[in-house]
Protein backbone atom coordinates (compact mmCIF):
# COMPACT_ATOMS: atom_id res chain seq x y z
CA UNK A 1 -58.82 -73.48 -3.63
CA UNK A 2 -57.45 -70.08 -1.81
CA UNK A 3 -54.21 -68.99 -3.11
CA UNK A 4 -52.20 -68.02 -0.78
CA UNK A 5 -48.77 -66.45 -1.39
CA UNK A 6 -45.12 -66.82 0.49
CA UNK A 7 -44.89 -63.90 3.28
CA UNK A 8 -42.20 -61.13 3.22
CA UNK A 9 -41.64 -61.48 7.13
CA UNK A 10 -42.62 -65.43 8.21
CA UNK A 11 -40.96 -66.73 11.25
CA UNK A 12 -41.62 -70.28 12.22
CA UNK A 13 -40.57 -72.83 15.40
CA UNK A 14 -37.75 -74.89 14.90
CA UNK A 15 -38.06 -77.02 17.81
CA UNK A 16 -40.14 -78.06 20.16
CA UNK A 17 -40.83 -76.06 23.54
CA UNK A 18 -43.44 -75.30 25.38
CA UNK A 19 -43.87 -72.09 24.08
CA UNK A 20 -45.45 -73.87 21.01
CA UNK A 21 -46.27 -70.90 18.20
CA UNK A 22 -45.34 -67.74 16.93
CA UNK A 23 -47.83 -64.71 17.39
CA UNK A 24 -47.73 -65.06 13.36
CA UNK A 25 -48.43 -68.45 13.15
CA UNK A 26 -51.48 -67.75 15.77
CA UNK A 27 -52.90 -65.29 13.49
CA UNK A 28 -52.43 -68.00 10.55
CA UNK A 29 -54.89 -70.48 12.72
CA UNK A 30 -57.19 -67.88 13.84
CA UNK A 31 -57.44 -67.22 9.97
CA UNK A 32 -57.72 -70.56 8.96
CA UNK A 33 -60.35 -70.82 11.45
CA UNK A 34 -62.46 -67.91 10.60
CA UNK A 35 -62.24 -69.69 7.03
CA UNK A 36 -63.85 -73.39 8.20
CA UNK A 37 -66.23 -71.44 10.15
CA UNK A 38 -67.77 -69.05 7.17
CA UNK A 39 -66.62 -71.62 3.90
CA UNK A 40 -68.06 -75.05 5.79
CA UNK A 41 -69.53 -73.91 8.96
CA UNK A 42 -70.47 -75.73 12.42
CA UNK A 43 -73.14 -78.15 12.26
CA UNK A 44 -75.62 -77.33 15.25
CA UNK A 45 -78.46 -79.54 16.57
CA UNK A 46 -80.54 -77.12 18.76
CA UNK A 47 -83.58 -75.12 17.26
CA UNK A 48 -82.94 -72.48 19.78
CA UNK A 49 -79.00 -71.89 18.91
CA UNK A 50 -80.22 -72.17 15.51
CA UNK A 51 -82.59 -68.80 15.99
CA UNK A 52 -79.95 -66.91 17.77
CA UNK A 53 -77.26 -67.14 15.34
CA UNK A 54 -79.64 -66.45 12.36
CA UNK A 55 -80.50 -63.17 14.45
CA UNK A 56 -77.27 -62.23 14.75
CA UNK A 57 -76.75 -62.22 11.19
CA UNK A 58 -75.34 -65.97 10.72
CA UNK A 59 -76.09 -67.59 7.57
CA UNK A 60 -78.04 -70.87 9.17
CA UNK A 61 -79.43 -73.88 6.36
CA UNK A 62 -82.16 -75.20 8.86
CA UNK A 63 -82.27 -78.30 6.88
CA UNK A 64 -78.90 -78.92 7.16
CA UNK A 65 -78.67 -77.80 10.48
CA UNK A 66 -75.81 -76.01 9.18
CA UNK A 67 -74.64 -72.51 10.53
CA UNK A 68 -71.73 -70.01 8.78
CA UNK A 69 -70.50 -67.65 11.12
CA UNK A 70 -68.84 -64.69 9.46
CA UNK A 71 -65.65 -63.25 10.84
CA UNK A 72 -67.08 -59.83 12.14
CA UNK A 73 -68.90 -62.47 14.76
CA UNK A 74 -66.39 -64.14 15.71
CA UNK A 75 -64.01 -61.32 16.39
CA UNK A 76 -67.01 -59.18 18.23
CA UNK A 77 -67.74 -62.36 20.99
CA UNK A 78 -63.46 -62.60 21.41
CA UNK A 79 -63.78 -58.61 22.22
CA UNK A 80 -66.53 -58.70 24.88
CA UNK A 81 -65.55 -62.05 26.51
CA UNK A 82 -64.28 -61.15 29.94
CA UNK A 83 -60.22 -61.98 30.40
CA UNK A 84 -60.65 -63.46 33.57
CA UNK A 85 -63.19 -64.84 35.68
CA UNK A 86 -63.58 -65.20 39.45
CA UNK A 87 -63.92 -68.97 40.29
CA UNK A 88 -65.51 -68.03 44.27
CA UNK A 89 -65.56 -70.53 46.87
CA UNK A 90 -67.97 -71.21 49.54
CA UNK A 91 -65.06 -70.08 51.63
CA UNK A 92 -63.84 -67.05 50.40
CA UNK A 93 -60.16 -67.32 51.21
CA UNK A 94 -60.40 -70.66 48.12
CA UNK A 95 -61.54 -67.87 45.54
CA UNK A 96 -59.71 -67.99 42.32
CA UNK A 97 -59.31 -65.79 39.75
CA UNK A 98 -58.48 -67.56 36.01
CA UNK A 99 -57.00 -65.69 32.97
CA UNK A 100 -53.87 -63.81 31.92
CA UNK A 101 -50.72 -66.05 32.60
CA UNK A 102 -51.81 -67.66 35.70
CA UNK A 103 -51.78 -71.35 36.59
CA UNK A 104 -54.07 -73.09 38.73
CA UNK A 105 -54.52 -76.65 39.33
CA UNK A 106 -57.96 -78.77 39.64
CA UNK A 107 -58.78 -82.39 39.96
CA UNK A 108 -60.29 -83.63 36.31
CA UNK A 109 -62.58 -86.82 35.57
CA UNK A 110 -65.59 -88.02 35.44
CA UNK A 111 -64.09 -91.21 36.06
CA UNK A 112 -66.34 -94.51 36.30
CA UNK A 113 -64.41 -96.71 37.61
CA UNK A 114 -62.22 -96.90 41.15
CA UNK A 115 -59.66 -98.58 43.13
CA UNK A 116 -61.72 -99.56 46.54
CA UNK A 117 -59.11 -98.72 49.11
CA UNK A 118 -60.91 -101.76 51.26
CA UNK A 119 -60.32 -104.58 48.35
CA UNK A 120 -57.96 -103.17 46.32
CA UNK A 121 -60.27 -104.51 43.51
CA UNK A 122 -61.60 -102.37 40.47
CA UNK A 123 -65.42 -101.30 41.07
CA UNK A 124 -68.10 -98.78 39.35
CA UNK A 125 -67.77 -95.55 41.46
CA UNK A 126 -70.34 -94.44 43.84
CA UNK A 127 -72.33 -91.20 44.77
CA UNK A 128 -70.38 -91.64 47.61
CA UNK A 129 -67.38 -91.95 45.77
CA UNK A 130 -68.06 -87.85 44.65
CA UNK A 131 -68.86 -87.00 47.83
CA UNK A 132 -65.16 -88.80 48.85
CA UNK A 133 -63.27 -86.75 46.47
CA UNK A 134 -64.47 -83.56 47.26
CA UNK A 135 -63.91 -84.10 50.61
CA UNK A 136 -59.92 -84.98 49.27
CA UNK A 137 -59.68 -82.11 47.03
CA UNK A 138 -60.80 -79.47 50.18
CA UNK A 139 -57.87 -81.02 51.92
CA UNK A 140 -55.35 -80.66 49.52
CA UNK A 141 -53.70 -77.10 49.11
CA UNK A 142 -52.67 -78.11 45.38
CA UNK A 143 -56.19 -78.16 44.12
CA UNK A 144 -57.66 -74.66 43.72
CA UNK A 145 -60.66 -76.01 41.81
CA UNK A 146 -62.87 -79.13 42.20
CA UNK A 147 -63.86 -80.42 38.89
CA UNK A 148 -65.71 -83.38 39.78
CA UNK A 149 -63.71 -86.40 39.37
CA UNK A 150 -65.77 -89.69 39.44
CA UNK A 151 -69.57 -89.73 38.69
CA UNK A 152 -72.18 -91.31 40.74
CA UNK A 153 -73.29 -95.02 38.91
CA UNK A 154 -75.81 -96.01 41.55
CA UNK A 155 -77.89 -92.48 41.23
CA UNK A 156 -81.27 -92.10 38.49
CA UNK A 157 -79.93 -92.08 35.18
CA UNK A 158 -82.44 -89.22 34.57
CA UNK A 159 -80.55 -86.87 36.83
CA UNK A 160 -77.36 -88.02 37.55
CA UNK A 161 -75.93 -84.95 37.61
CA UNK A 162 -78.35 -83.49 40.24
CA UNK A 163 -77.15 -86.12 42.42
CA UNK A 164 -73.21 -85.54 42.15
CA UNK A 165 -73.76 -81.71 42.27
CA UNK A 166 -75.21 -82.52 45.46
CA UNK A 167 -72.31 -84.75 46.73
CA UNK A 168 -69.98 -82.37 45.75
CA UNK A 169 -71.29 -79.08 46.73
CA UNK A 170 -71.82 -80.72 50.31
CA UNK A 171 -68.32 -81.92 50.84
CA UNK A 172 -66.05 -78.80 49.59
CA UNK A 173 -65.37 -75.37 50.26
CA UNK A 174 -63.45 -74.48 46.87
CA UNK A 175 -65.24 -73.43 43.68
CA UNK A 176 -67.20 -76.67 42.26
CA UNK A 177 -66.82 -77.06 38.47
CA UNK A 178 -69.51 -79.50 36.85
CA UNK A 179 -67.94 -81.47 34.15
CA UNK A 180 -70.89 -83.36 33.02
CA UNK A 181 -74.45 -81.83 33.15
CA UNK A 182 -76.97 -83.75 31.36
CA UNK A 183 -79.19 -80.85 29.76
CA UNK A 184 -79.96 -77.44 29.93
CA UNK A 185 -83.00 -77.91 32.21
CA UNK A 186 -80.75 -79.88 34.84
CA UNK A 187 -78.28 -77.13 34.32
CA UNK A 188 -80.90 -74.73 35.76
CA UNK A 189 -81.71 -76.93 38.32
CA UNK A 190 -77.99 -77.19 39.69
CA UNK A 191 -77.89 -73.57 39.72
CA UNK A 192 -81.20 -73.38 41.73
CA UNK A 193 -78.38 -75.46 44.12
CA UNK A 194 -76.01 -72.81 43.89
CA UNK A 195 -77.69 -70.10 44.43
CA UNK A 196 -79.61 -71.81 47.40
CA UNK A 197 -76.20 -71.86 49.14
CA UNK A 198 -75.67 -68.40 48.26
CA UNK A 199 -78.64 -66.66 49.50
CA UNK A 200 -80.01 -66.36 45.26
CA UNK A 201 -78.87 -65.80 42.24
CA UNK A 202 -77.80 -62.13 42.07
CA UNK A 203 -75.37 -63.47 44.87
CA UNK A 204 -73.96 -66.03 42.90
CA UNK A 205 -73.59 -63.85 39.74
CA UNK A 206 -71.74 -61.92 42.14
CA UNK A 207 -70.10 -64.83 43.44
CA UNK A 208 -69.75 -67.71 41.17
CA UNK A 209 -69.16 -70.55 43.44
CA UNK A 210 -70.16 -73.02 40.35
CA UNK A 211 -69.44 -73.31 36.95
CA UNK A 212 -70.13 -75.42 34.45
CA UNK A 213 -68.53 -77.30 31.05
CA UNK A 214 -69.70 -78.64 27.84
CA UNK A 215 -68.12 -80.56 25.11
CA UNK A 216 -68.51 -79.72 21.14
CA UNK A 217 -68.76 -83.37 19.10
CA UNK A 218 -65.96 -83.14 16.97
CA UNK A 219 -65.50 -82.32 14.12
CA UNK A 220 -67.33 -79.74 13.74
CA UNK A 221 -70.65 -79.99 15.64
CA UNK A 222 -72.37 -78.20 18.60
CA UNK A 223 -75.60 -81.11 19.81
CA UNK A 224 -78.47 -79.65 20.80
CA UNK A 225 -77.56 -80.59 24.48
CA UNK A 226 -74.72 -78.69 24.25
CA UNK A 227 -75.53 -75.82 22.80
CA UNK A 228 -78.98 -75.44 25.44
CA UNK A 229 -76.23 -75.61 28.23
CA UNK A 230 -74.13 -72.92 26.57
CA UNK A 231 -77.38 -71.00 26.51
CA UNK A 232 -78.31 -71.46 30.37
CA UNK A 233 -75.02 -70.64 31.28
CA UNK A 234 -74.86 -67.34 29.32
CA UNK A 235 -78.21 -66.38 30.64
CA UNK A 236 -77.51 -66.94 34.04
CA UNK A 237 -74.16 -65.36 33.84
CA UNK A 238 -72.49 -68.42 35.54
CA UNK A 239 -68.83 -69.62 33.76
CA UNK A 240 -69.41 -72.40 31.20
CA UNK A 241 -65.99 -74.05 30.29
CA UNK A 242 -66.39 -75.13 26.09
CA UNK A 243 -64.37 -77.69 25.72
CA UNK A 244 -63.16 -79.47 22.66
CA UNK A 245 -62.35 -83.16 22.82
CA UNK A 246 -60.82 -83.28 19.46
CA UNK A 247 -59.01 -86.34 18.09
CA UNK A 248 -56.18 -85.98 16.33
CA UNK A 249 -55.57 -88.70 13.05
CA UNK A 250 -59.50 -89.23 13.83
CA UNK A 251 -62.31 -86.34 13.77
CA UNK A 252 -59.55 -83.76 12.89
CA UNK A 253 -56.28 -83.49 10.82
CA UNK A 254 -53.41 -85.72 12.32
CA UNK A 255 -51.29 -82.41 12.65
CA UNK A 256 -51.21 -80.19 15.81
CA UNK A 257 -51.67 -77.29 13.45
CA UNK A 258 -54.24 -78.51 11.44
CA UNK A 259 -55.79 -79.96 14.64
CA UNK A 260 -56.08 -76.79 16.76
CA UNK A 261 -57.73 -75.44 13.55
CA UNK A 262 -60.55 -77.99 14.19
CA UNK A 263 -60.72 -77.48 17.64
CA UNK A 264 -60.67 -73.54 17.62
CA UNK A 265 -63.36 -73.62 15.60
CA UNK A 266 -65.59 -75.79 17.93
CA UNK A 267 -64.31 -73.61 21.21
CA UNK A 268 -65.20 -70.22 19.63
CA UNK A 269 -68.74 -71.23 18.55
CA UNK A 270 -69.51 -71.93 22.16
CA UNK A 271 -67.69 -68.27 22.71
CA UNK A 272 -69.99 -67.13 20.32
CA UNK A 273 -72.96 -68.15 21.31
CA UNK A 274 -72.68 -67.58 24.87
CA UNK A 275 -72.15 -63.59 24.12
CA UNK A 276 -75.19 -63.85 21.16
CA UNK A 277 -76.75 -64.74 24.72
CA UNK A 278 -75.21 -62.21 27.20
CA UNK A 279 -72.74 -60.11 25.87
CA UNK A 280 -69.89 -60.34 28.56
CA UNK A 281 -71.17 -64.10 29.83
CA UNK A 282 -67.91 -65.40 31.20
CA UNK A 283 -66.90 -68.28 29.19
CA UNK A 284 -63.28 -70.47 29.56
CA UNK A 285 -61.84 -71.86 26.39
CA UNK A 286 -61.18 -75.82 27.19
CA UNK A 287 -59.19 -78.34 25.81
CA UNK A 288 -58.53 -82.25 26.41
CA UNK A 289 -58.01 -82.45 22.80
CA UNK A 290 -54.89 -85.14 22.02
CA UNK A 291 -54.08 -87.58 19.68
CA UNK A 292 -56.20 -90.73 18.36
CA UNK A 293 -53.79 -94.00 19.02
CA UNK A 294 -54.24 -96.05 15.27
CA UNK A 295 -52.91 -99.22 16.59
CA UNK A 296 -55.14 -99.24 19.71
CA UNK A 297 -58.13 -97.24 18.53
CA UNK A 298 -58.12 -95.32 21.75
CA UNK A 299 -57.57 -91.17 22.61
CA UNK A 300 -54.31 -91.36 25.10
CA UNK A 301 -54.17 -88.84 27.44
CA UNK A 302 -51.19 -89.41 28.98
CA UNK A 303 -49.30 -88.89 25.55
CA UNK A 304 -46.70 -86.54 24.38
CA UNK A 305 -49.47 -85.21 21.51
CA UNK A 306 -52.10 -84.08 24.66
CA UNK A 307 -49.07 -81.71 26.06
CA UNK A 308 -48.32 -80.55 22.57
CA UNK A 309 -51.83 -79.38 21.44
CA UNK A 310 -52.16 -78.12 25.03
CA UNK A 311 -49.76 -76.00 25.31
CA UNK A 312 -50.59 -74.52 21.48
CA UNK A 313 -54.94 -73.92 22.74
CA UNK A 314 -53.22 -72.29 26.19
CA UNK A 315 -51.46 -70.19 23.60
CA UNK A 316 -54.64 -69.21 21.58
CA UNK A 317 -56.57 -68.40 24.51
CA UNK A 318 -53.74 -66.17 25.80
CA UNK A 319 -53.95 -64.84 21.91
CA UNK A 320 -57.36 -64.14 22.42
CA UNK A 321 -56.92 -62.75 25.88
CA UNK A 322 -59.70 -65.63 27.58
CA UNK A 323 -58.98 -67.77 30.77
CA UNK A 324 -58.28 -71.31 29.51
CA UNK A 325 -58.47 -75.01 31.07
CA UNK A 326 -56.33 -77.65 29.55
CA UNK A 327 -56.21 -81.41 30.68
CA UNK A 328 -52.78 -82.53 31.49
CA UNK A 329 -51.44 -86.13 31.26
């Protein structure tokens, strides 16, 4: 067990606002976290990953599939992760720029089930259903960012993604964020899409008009699906968005400290491994982390807990001076 002893100079939050932490109770998660990810480590699932952090200097068990970052690592990818990223849009006047303090808004899914404005019964969504939604987000002035919100049931299992990258990139002129690519070889393929609409991919490095987002499996793991997507991304130089889903009371400590602990640690492997790859890949740190409802066995978004650990990761990735993307209730 690591001693550690009362602090001279210790302030802590009395109450709740949205201004969650301290900067000194930052610095005691970011320390906690460089602890779990050197004492236990992250368990990764992708041979590839596997080779770049042992390159790097990681200590990787291959039979375990187990990797132990050391702190020097961790603090290096924080340094050369860029502090804000241009979000372009196929019309340039719906650019975005993320980082620093400032908000932006974007729709948030992908859902898989709809209200049918015809029946007003509850259905599967649709390709066309994507397609819809874009459209509705290019509209809207509130939405700076279309993060696709429903997912197409009645397209090939096999490349489902393709298909709603299509519907989407063909109905909206704001930057298209992909919440749920399949694999690293479809995540080529969808930026073989962007870059088609660009003119090729040096123009969309230069002008990111896509992005995309994977989630660690918490607690504590980066799947081999995952991590290749993290890889693509980096290589490519397109945004990636590594986003935690982390339960709290289920794959992580029922606390909102002990929680964003848990989470941090997933986030900043993807950071880590997507500057292994490309040093100065733009990379978001995500959250939709919230609590784990015991009485229903179900992760409420729409509960106080979501805000709370929120607004603490929006505070860590100011901390570590990276854009952030939090789901809201």
């Amino acid at each position: 067990m690591t001693i550690r002893n009362s602090r001279s100079y210790y302030p802590n939050k009395t109450g709740f606002s949205v201004d969650m932490f301290t900067d000194e109770e930052l610095e005691e998660i970011h320390l906690a976290t460089l602890e779990m990810l050197w004492d236990n480590g992250m368990h990764v699932t992708n041979e590839e990953a596997l080779d770049i952090f042992a390159d790097a200097g990681a200590k990787v068990n291959r039979s375990e599939g187990k990797v132990r970052i050391p702190p020097y690592m961790v603090e290096d990818a924080i340094k050369s992760a860029p502090p804000q990223i241009l979000m372009a849009g196929r019309d340039p006047e719906n650019d975005v720029v993320i980082g620093g303090s400032r908000v932006n808004f974007t729709t948030f899914g992908a859902g898989v089930k709809i209200e049918d404005l015809e029946t007003g019964g509850l259905r599967d969504t649709l390709k066309q259903d994507v397609a819809d939604t874009a459209l509705v987000a290019d509209y809207l002035d509130q939405i700076d960012i279309y993060s696709h919100a429903v997912t197409g049931g009645d397209s090939p299992d096999a490349n489902i993604d393709l298909h709603d990258a299509e519907a989407f990139l063909n109905n909206t002129t704001k930057h298209c964020h992909h919440i749920d690519l399949t694999c690293g070889e479809n995540a080529k393929k969808y930026f073989e899409m962007g870059a088609a609409i660009m003119g090729g991919m040096d123009e969309l490095r230069e002008r990111p008009i896509i992005s995309g987002l994977v989630c660690p499996q918490s607690p504590l793991e980066l799947h081999g699906d995952a991590a290749q997507i993290i890889i693509e991304h980096a290589r490519a130089g397109i945004p990636v968005n590594v986003l935690s889903m982390a339960m709290s009371g289920a794959t992580c400590p029922v606390s909102v400290a002990g929680t964003l602990v848990d989470h941090n640690a997933e986030v900043l492997t993807g950071v880590i491994l997507t500057q292994l790859v490309n040093k100065g890949a733009p990379v978001i740190y995500g959250s939709s982390t919230t609590t784990f409802d015991l009485q229903h066995s179900t992760a409420p978004v729409g509960a106080p807990e979501l805000g709370m650990c929120n607004a603490g990761v929006a505070k860590l990735a100011r901390y570590y001076n990276l854009p952030s993307y939090t789901a809201g209730g």
